[in-house]
PDB file of N, CA and C in Angstrom:
ATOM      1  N   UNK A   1      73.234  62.600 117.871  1.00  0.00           N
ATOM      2  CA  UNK A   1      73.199  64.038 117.954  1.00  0.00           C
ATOM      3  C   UNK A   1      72.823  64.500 119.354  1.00  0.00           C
ATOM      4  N   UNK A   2      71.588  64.077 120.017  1.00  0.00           N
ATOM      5  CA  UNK A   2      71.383  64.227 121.227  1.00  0.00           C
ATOM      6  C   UNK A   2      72.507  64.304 121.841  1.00  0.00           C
ATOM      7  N   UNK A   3      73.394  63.154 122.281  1.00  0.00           N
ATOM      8  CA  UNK A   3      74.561  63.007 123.299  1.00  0.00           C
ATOM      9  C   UNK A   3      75.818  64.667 122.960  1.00  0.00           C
ATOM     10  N   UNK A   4      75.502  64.659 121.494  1.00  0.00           N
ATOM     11  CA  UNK A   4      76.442  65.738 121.435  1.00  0.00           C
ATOM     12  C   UNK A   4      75.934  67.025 121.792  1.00  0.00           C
ATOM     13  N   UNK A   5      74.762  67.172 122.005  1.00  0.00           N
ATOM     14  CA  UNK A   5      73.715  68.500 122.109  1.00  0.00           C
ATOM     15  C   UNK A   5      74.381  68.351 124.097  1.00  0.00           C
ATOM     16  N   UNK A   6      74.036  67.387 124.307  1.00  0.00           N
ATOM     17  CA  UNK A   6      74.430  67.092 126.210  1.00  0.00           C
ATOM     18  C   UNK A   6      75.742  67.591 126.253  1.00  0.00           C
ATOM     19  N   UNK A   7      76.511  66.738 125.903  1.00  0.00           N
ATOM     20  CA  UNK A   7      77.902  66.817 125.598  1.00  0.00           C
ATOM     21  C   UNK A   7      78.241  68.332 126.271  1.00  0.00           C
ATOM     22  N   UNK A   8      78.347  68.975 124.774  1.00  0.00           N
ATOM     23  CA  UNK A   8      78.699  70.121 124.498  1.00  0.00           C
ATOM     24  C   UNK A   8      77.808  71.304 125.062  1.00  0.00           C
ATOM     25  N   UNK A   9      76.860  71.610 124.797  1.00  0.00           N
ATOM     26  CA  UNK A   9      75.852  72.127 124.803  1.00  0.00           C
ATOM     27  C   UNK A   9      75.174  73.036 123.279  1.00  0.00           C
ATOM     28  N   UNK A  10      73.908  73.134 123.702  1.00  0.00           N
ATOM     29  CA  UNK A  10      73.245  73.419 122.465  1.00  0.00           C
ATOM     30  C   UNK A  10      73.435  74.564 121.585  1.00  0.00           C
ATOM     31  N   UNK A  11      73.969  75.774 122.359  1.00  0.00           N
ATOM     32  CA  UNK A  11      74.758  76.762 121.376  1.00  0.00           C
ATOM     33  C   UNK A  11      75.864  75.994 120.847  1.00  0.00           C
ATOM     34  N   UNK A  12      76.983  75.182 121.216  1.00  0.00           N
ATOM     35  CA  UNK A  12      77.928  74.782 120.363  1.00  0.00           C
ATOM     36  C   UNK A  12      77.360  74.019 119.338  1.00  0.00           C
ATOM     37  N   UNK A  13      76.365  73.383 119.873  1.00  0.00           N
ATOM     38  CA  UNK A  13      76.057  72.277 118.903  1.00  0.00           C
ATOM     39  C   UNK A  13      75.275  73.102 117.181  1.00  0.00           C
ATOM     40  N   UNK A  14      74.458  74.183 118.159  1.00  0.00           N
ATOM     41  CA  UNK A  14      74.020  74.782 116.792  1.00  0.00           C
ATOM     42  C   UNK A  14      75.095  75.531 115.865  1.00  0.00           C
ATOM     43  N   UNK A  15      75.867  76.613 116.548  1.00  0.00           N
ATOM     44  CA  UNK A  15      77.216  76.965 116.064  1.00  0.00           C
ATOM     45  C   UNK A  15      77.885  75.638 115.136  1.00  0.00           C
ATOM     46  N   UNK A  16      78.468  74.571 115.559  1.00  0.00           N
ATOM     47  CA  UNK A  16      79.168  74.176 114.419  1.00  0.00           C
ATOM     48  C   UNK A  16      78.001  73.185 113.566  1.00  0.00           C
ATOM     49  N   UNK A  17      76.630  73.502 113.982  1.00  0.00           N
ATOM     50  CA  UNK A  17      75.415  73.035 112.832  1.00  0.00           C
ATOM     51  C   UNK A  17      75.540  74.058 111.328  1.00  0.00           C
ATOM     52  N   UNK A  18      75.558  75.335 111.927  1.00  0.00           N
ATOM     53  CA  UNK A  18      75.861  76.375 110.881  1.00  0.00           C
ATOM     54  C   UNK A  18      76.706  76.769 110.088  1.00  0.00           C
ATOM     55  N   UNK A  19      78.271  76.184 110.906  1.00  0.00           N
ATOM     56  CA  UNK A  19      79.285  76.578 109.990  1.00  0.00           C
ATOM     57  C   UNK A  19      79.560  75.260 108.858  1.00  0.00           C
ATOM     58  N   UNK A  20      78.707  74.287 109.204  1.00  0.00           N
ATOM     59  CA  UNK A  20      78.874  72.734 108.403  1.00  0.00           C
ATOM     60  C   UNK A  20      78.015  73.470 107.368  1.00  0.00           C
ATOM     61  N   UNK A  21      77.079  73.973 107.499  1.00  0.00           N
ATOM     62  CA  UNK A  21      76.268  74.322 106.211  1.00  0.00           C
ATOM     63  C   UNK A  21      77.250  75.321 105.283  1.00  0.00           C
ATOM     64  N   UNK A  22      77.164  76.670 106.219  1.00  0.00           N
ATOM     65  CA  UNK A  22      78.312  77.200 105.468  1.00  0.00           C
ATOM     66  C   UNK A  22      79.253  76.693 104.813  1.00  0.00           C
ATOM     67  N   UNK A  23      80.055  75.855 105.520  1.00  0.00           N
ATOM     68  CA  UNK A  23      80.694  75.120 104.170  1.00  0.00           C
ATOM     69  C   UNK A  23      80.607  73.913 103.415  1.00  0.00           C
ATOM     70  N   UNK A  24      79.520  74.073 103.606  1.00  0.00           N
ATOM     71  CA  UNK A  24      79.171  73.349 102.334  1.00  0.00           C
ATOM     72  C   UNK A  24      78.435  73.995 101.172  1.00  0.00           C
ATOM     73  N   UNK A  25      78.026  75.052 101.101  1.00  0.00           N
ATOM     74  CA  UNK A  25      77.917  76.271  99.828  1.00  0.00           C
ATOM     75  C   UNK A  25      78.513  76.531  99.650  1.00  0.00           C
ATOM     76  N   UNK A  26      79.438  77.091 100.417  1.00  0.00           N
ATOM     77  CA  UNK A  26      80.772  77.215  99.783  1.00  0.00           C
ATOM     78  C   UNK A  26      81.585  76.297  98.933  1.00  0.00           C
ATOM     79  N   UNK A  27      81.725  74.966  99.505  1.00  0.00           N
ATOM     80  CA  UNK A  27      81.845  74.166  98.465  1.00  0.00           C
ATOM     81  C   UNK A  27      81.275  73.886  96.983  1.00  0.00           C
ATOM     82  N   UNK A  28      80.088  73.845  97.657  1.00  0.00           N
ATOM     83  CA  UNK A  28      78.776  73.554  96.370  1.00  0.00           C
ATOM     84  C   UNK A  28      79.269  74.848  95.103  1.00  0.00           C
ATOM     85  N   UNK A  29      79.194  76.134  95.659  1.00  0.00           N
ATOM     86  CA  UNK A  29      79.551  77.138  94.946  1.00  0.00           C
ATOM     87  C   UNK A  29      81.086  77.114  93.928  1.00  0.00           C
ATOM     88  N   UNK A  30      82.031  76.342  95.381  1.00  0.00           N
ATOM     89  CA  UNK A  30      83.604  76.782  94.478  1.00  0.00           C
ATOM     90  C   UNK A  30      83.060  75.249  92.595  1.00  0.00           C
ATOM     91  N   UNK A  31      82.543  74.332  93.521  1.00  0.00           N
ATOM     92  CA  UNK A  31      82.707  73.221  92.646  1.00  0.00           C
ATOM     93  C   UNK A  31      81.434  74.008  90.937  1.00  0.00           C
ATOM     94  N   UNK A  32      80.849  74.843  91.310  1.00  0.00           N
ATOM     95  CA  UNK A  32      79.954  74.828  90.141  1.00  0.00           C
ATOM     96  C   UNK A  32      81.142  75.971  89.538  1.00  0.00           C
ATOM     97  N   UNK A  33      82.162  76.623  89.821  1.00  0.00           N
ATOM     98  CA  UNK A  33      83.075  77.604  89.375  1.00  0.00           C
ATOM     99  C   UNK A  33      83.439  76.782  88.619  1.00  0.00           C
ATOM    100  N   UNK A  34      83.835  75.582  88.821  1.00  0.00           N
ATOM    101  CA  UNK A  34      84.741  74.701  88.007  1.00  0.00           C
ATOM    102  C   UNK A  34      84.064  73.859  86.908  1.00  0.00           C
ATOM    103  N   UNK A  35      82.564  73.563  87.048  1.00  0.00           N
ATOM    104  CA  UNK A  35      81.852  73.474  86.384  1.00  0.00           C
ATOM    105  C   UNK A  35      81.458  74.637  84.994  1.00  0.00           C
ATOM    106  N   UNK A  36      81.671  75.545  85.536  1.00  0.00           N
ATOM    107  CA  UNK A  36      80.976  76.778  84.686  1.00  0.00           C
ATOM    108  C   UNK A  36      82.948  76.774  83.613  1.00  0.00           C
ATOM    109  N   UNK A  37      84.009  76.755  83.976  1.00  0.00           N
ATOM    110  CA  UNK A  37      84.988  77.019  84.037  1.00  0.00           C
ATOM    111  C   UNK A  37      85.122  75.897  82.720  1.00  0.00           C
ATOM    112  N   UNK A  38      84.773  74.521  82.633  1.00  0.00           N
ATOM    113  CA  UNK A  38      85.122  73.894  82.325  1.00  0.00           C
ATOM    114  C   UNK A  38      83.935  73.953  80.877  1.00  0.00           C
ATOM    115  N   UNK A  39      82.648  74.234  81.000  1.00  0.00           N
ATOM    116  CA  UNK A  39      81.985  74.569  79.954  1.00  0.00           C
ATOM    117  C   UNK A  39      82.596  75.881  79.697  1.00  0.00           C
ATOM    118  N   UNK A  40      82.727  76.722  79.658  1.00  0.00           N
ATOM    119  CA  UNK A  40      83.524  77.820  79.199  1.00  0.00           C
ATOM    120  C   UNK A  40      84.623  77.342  77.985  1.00  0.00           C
ATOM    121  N   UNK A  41      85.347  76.649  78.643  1.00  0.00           N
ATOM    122  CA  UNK A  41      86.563  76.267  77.889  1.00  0.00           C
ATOM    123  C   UNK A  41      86.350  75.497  76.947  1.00  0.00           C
ATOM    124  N   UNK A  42      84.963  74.851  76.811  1.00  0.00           N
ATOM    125  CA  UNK A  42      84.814  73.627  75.422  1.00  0.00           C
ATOM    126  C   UNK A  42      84.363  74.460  74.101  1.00  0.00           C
ATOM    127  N   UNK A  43      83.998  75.929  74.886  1.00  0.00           N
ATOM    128  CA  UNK A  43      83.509  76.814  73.991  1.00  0.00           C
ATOM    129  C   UNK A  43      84.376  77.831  73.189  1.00  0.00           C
ATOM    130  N   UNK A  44      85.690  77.683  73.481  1.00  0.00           N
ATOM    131  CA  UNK A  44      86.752  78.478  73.332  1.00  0.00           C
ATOM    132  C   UNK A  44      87.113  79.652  74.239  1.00  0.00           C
ATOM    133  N   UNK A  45      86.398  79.861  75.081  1.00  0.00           N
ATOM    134  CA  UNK A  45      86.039  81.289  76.075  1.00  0.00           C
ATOM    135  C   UNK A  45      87.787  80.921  76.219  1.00  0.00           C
ATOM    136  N   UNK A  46      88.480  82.659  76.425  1.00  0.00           N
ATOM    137  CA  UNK A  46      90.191  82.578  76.711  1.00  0.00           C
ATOM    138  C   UNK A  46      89.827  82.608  78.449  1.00  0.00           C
ATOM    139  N   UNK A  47      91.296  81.593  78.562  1.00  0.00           N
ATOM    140  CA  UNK A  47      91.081  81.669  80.122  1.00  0.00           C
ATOM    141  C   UNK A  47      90.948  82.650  80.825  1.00  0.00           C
ATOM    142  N   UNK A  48      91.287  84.074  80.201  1.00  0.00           N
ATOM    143  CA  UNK A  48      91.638  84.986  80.799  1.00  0.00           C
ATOM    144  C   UNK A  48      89.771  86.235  81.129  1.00  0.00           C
ATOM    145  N   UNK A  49      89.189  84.999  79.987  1.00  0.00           N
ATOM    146  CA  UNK A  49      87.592  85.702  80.532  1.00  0.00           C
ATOM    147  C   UNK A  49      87.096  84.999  81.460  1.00  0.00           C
ATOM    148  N   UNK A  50      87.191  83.697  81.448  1.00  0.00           N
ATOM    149  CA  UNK A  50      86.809  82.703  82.089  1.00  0.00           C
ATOM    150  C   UNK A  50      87.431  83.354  83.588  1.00  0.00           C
ATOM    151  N   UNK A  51      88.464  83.155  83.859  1.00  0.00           N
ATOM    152  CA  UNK A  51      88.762  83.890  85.199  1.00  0.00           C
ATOM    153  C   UNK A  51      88.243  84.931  85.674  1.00  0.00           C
ATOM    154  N   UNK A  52      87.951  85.942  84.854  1.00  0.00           N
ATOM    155  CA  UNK A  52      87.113  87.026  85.541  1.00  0.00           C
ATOM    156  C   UNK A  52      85.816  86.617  85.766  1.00  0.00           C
ATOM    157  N   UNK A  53      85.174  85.777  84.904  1.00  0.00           N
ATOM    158  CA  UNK A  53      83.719  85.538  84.721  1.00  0.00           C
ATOM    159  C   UNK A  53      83.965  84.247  86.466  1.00  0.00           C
ATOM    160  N   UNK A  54      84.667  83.696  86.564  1.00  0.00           N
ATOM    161  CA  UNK A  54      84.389  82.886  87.815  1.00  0.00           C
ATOM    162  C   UNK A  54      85.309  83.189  88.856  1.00  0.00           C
ATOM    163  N   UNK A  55      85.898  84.028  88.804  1.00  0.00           N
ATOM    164  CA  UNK A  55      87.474  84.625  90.128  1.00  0.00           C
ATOM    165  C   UNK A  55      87.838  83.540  90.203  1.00  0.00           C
ATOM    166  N   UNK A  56      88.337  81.957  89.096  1.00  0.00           N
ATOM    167  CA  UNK A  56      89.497  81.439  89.682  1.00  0.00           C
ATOM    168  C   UNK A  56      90.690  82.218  88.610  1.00  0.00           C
ATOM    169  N   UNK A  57      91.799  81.480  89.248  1.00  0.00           N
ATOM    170  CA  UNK A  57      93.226  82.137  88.633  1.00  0.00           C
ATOM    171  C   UNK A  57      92.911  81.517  87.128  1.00  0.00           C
ATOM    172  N   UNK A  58      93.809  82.100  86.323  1.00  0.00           N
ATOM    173  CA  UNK A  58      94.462  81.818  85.071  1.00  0.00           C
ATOM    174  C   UNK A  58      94.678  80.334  85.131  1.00  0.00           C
ATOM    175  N   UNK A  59      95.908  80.269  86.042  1.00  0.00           N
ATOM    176  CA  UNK A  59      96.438  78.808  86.335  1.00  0.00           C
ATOM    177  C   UNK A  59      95.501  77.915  86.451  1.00  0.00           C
ATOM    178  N   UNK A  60      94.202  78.227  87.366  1.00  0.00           N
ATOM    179  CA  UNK A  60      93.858  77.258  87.698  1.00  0.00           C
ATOM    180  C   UNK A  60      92.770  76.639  86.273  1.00  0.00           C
ATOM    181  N   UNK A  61      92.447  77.664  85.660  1.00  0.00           N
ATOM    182  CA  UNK A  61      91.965  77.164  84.279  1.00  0.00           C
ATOM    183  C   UNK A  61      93.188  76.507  82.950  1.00  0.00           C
ATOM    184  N   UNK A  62      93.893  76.896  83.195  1.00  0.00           N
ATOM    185  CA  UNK A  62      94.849  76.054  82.380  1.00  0.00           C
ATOM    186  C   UNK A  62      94.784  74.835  82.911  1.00  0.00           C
ATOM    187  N   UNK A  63      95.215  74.667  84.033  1.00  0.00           N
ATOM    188  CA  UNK A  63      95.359  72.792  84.678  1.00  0.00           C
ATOM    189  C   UNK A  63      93.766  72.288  83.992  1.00  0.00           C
ATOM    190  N   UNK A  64      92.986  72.788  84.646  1.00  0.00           N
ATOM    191  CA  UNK A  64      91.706  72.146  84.050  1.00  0.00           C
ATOM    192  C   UNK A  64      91.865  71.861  82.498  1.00  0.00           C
ATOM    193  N   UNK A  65      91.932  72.407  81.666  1.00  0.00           N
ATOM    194  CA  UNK A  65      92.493  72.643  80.443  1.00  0.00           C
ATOM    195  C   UNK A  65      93.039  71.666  80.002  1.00  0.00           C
ATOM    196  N   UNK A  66      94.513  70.913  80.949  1.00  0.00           N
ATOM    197  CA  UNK A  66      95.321  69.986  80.625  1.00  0.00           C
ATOM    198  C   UNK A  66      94.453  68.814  80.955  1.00  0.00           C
ATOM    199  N   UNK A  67      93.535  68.529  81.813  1.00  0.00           N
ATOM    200  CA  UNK A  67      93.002  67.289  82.140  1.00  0.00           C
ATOM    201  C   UNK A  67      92.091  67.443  81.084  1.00  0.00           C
ATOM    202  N   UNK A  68      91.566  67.811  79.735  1.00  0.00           N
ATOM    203  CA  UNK A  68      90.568  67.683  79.206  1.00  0.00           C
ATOM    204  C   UNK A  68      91.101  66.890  78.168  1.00  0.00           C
TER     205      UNK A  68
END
């Protein structure tokens, strides 16, 4: 990390320190959608609540759907 702090310098280095976090909540977040998405569906919830309740598509709860 050092060499890259030299490297680059320490605003870049903190800049893409922050956007690595950022996405990774973001990740963390989309993946518990699919989590929540997928308990939803064992419960009968229609995809079409389930999508509003997590903003993914329709579609994308059907595919889930098919892998179960």
């Amino acid at each position: 990390m050092r060499k890259l702090m030299e490297e680059y310098g320490q605003e870049r280095y903190d800049e893409g320190y922050e956007k690595g976090i950022e996405k990774g909540y973001a990740e963390g977040a989309n993946n518990e959608k699919w989590k929540i998405a997928k308990s939803l569906l064992t419960r009968n919830i229609s995809p079409e609540d389930i999508a509003i309740s997590t903003k993914l598509s329709i579609e994308e709860i059907k595919q889930l759907n098919l892998k179960n």
